[in-house]
Protein backbone atom coordinates (compact mmCIF):
# COMPACT_ATOMS: atom_id res chain seq x y z
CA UNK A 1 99.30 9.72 31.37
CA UNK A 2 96.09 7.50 31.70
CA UNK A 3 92.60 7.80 30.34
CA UNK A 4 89.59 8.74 31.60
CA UNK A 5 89.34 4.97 33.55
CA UNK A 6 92.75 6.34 35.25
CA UNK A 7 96.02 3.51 35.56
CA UNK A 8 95.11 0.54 37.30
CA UNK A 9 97.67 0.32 40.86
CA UNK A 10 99.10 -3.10 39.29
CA UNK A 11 100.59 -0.59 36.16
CA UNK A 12 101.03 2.74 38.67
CA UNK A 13 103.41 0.56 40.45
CA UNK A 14 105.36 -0.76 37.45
CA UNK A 15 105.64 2.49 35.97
CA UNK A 16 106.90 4.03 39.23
CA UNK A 17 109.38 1.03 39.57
CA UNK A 18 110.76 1.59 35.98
CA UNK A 19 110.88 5.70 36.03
CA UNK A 20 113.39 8.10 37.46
CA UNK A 21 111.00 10.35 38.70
CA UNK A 22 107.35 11.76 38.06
CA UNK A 23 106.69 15.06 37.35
CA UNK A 24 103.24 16.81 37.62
CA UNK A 25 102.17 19.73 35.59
CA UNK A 26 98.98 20.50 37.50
CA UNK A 27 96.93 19.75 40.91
CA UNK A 28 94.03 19.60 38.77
CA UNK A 29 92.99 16.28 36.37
CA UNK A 30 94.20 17.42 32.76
CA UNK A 31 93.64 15.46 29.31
CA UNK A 32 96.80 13.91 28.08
CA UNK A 33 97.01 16.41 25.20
CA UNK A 34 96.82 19.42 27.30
CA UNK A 35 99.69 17.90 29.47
CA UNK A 36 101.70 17.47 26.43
CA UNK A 37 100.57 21.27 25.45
CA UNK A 38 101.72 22.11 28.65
CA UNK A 39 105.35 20.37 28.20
CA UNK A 40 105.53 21.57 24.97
CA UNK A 41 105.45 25.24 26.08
CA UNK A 42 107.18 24.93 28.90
CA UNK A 43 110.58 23.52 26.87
CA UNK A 44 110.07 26.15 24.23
CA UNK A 45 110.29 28.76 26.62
CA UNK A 46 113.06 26.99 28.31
CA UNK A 47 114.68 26.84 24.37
CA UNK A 48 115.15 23.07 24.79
């Protein structure tokens, strides 16, 4: 999740480094609170 100046490729490639994978919820640029909507709903309906 970034902001609307994006992550900088010095902090893309830390994060990457330090992750175990990356997961997208979209092909389309989404606010950080609807991607957190979209989790959200997603593990409800998966009853996690």
């Amino acid at each position: 999740l970034g902001d609307h100046l994006g992550i900088r490729r010095e902090e893309e490639d830390t994060i990457i480094e330090f992750s175990s994978g990356i997961l997208s919820v979209s092909r389309l640029s989404l606010m950080a609170e609807q991607c957190i909507a979209i989790v959200n709903y997603e593990l409800d309906r998966a009853n996690l």
